[in-house]
PDB file of N, CA and C in Angstrom:
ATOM      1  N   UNK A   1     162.967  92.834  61.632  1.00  0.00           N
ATOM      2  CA  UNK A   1     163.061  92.932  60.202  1.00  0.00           C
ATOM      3  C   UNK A   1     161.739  92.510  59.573  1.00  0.00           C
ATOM      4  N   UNK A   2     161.187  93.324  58.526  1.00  0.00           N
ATOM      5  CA  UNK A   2     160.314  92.687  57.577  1.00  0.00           C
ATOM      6  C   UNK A   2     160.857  92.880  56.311  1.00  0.00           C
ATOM      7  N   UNK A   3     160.020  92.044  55.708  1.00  0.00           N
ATOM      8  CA  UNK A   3     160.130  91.652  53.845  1.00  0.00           C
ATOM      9  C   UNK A   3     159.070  92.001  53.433  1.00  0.00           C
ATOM     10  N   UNK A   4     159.165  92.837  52.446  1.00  0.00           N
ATOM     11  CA  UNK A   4     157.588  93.305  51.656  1.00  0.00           C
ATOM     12  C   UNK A   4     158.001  93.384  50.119  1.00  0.00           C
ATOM     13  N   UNK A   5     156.876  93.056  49.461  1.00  0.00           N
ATOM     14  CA  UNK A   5     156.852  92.707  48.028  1.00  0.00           C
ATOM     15  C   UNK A   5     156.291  93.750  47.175  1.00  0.00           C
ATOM     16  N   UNK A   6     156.995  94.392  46.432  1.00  0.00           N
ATOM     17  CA  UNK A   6     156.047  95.705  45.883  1.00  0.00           C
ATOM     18  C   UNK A   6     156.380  95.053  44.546  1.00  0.00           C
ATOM     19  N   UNK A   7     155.044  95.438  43.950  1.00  0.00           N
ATOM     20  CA  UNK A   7     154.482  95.433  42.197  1.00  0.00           C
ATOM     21  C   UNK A   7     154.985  96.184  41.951  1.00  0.00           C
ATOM     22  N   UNK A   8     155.618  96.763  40.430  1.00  0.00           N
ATOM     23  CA  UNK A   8     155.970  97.808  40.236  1.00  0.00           C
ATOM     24  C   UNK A   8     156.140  97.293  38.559  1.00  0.00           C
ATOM     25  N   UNK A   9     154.960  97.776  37.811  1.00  0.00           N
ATOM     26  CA  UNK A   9     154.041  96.866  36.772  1.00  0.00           C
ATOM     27  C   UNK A   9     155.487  97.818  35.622  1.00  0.00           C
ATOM     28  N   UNK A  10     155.993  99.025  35.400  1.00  0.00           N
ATOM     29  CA  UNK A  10     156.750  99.485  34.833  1.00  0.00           C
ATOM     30  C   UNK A  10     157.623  99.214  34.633  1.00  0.00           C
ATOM     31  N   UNK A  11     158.323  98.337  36.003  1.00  0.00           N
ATOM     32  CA  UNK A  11     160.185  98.176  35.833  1.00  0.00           C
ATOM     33  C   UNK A  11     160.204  96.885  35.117  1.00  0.00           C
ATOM     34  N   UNK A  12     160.722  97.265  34.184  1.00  0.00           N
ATOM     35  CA  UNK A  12     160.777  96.069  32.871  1.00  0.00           C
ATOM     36  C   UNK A  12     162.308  96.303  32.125  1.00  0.00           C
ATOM     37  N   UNK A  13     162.753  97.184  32.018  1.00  0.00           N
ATOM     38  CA  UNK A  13     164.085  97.129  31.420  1.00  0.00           C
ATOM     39  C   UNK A  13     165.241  97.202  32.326  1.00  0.00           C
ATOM     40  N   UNK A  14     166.291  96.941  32.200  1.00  0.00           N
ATOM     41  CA  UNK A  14     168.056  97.342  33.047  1.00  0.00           C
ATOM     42  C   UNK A  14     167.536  98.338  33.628  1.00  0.00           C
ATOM     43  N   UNK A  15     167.415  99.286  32.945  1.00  0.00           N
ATOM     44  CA  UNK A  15     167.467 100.873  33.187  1.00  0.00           C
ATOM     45  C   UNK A  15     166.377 101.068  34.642  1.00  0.00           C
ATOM     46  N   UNK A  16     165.552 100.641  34.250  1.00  0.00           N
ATOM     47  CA  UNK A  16     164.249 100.903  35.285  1.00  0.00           C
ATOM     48  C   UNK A  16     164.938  99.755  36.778  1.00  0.00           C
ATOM     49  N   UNK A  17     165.380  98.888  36.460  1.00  0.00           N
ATOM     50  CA  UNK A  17     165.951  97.817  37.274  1.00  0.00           C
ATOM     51  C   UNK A  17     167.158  98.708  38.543  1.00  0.00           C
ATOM     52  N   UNK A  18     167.907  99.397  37.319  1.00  0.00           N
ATOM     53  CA  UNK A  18     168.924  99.557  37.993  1.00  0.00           C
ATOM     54  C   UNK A  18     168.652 101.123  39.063  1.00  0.00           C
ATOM     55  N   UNK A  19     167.612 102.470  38.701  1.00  0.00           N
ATOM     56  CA  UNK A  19     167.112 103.178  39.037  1.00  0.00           C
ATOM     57  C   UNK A  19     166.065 102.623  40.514  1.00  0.00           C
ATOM     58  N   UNK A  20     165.395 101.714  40.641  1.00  0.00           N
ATOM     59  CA  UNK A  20     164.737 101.342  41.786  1.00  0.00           C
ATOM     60  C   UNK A  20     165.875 100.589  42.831  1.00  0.00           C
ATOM     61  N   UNK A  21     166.648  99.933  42.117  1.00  0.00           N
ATOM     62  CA  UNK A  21     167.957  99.392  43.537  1.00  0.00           C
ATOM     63  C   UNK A  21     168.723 100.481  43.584  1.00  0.00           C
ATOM     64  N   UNK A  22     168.965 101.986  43.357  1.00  0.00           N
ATOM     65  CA  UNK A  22     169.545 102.654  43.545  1.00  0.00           C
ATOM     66  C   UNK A  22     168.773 103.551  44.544  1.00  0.00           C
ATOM     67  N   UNK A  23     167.512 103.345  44.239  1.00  0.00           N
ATOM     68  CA  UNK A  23     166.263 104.268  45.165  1.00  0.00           C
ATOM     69  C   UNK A  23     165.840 103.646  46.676  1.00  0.00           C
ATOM     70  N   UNK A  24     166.056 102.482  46.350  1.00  0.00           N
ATOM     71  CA  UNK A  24     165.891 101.410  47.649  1.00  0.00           C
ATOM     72  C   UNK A  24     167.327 101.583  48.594  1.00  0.00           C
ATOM     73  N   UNK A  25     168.319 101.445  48.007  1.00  0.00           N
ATOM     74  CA  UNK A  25     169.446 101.650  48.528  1.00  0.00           C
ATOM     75  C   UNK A  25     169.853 103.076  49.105  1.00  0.00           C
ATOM     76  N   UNK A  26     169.379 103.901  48.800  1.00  0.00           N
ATOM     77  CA  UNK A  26     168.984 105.310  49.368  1.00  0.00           C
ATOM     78  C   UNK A  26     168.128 105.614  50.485  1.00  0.00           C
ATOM     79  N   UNK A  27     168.068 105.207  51.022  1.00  0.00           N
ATOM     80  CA  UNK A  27     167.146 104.569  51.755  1.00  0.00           C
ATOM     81  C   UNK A  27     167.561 103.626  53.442  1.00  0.00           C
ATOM     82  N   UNK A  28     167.600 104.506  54.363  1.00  0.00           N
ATOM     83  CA  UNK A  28     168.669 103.775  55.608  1.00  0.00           C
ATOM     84  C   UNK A  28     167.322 102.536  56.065  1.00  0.00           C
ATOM     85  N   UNK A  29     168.406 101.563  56.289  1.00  0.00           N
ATOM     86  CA  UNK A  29     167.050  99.994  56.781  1.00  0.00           C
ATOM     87  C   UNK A  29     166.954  99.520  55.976  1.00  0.00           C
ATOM     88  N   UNK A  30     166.647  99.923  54.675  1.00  0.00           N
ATOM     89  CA  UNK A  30     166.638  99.178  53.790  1.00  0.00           C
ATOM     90  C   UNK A  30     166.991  98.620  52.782  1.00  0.00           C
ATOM     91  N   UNK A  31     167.275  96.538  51.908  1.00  0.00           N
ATOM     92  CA  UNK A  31     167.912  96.475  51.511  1.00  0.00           C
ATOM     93  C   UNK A  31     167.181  95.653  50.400  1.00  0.00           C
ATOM     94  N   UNK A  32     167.656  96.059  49.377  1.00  0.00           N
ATOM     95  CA  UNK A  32     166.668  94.918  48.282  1.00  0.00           C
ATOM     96  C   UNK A  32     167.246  93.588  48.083  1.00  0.00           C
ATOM     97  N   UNK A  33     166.438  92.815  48.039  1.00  0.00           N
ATOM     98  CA  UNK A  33     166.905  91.421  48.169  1.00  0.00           C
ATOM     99  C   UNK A  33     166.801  90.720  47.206  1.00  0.00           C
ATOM    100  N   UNK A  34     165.783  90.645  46.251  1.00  0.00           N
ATOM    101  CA  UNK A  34     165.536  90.813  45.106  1.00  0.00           C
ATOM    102  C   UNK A  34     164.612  91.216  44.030  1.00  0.00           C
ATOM    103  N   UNK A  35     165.218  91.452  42.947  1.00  0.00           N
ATOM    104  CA  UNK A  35     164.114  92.187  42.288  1.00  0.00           C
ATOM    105  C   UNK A  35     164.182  91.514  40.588  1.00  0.00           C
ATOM    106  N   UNK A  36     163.012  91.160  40.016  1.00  0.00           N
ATOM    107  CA  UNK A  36     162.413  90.805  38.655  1.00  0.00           C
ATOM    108  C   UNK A  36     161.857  92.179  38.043  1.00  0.00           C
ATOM    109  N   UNK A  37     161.552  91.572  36.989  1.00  0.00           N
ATOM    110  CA  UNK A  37     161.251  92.216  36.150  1.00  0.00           C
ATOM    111  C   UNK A  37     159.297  92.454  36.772  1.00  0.00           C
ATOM    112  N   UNK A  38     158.895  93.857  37.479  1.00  0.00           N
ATOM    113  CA  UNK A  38     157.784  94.149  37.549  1.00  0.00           C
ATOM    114  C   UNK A  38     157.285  93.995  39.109  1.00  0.00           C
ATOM    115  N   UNK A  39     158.586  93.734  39.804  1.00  0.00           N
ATOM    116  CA  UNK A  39     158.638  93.146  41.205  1.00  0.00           C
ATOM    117  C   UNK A  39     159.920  93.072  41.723  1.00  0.00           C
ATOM    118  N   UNK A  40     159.957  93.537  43.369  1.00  0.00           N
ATOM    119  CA  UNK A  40     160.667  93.932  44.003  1.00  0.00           C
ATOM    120  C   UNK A  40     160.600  93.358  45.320  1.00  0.00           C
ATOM    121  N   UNK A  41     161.339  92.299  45.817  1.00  0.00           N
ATOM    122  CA  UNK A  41     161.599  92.021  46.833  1.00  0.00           C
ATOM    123  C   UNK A  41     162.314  92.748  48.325  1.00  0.00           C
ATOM    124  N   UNK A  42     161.899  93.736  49.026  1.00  0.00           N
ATOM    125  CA  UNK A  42     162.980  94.592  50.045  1.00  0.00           C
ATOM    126  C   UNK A  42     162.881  94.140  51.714  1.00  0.00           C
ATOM    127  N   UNK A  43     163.827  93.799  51.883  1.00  0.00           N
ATOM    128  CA  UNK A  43     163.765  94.187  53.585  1.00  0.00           C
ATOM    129  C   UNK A  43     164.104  95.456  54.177  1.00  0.00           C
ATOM    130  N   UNK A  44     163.120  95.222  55.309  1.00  0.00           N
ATOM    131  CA  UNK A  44     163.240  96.563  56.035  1.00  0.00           C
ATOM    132  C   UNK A  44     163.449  96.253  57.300  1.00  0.00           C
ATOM    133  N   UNK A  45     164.365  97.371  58.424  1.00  0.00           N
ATOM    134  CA  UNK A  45     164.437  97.754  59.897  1.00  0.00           C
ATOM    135  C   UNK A  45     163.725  98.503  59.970  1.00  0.00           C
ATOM    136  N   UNK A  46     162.444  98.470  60.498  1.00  0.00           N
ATOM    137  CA  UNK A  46     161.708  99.735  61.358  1.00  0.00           C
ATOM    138  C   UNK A  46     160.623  99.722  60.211  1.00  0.00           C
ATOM    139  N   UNK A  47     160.078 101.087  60.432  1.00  0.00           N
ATOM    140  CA  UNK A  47     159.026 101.380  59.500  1.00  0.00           C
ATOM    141  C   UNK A  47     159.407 102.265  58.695  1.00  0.00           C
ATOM    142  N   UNK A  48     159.970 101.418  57.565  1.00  0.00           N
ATOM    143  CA  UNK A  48     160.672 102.389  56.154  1.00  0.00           C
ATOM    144  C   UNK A  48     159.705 102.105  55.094  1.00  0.00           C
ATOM    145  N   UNK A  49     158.919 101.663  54.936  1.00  0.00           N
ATOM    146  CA  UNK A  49     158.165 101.076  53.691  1.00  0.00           C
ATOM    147  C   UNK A  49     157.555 102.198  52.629  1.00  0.00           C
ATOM    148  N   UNK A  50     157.256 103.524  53.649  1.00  0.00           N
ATOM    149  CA  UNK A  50     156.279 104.613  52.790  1.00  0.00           C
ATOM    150  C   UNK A  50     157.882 105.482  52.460  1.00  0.00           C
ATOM    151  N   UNK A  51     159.020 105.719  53.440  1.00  0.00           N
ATOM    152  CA  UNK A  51     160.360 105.861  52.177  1.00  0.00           C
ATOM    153  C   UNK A  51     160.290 105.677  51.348  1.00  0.00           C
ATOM    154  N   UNK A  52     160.631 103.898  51.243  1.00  0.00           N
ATOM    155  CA  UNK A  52     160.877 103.097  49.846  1.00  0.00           C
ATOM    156  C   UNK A  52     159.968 103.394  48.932  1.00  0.00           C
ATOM    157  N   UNK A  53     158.606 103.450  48.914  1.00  0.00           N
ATOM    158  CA  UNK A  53     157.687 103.613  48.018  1.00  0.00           C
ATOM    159  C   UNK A  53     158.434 105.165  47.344  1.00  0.00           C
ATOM    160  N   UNK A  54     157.716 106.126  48.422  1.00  0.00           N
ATOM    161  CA  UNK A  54     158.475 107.389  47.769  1.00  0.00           C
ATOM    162  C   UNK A  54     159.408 107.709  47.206  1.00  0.00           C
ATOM    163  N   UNK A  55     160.836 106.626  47.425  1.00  0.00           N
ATOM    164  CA  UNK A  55     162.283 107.031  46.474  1.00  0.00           C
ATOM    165  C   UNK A  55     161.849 105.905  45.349  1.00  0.00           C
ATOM    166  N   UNK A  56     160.999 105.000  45.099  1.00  0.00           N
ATOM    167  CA  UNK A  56     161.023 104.611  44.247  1.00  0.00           C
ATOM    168  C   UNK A  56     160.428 105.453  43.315  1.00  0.00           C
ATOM    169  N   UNK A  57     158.630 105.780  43.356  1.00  0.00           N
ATOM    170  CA  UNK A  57     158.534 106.597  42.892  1.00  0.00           C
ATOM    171  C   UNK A  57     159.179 107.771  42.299  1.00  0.00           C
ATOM    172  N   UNK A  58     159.786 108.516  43.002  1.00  0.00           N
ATOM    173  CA  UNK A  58     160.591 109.687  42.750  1.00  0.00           C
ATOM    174  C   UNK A  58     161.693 109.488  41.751  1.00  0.00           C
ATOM    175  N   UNK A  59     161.757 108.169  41.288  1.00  0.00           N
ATOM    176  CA  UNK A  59     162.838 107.226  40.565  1.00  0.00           C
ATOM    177  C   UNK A  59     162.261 107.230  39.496  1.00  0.00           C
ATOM    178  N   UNK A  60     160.895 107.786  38.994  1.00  0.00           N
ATOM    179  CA  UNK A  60     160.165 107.429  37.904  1.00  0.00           C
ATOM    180  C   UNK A  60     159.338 106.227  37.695  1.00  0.00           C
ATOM    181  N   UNK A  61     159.442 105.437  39.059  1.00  0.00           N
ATOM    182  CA  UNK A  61     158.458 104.509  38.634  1.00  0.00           C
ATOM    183  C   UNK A  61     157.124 104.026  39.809  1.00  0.00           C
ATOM    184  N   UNK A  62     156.054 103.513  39.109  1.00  0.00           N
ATOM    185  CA  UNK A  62     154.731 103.442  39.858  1.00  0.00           C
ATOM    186  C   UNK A  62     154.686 101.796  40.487  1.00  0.00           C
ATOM    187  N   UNK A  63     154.353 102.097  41.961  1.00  0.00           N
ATOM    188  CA  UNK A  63     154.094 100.985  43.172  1.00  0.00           C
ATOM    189  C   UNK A  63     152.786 100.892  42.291  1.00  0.00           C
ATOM    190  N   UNK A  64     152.431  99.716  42.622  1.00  0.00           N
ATOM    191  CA  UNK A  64     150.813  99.235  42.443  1.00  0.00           C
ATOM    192  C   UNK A  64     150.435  98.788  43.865  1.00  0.00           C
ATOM    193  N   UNK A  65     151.156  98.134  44.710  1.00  0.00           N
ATOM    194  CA  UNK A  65     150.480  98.023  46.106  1.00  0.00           C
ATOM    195  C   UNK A  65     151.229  98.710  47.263  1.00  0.00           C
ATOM    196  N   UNK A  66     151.198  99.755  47.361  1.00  0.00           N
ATOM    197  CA  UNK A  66     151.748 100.627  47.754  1.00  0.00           C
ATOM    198  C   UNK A  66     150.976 100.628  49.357  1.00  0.00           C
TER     199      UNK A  66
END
């Protein structure tokens, strides 16, 4: 298992909140663990990380350390 921390300078409201744990959760391996406002805490099995980036993205919102 790893834990990786993605920026994600946009997710600031519910809405944006609730769209990235729905994108993460889409996502087999991986589980969000927690997430703030502009930051995202996820664990992963295996090498899911460039997934997660991509369903987040695809969610409407921008990784900064991608």
């Amino acid at each position: 298992m790893e834990t990786i921390n993605l920026i994600i300078p946009g997710m600031k409201s519910p809405h944006c909140t609730m769209a990235v744990s729905g994108a993460v959760k889409s996502i087999g391996g991986a589980m969000l663990k927690k997430v703030t406002p502009g930051e995202a805490e996820i664990e992963l099995s295996g090498s899911a990380k460039a997934f997660v980036v991509e369903a987040i993205e695809k969610a409407g919102n921008t990784v900064a350390n991608k």
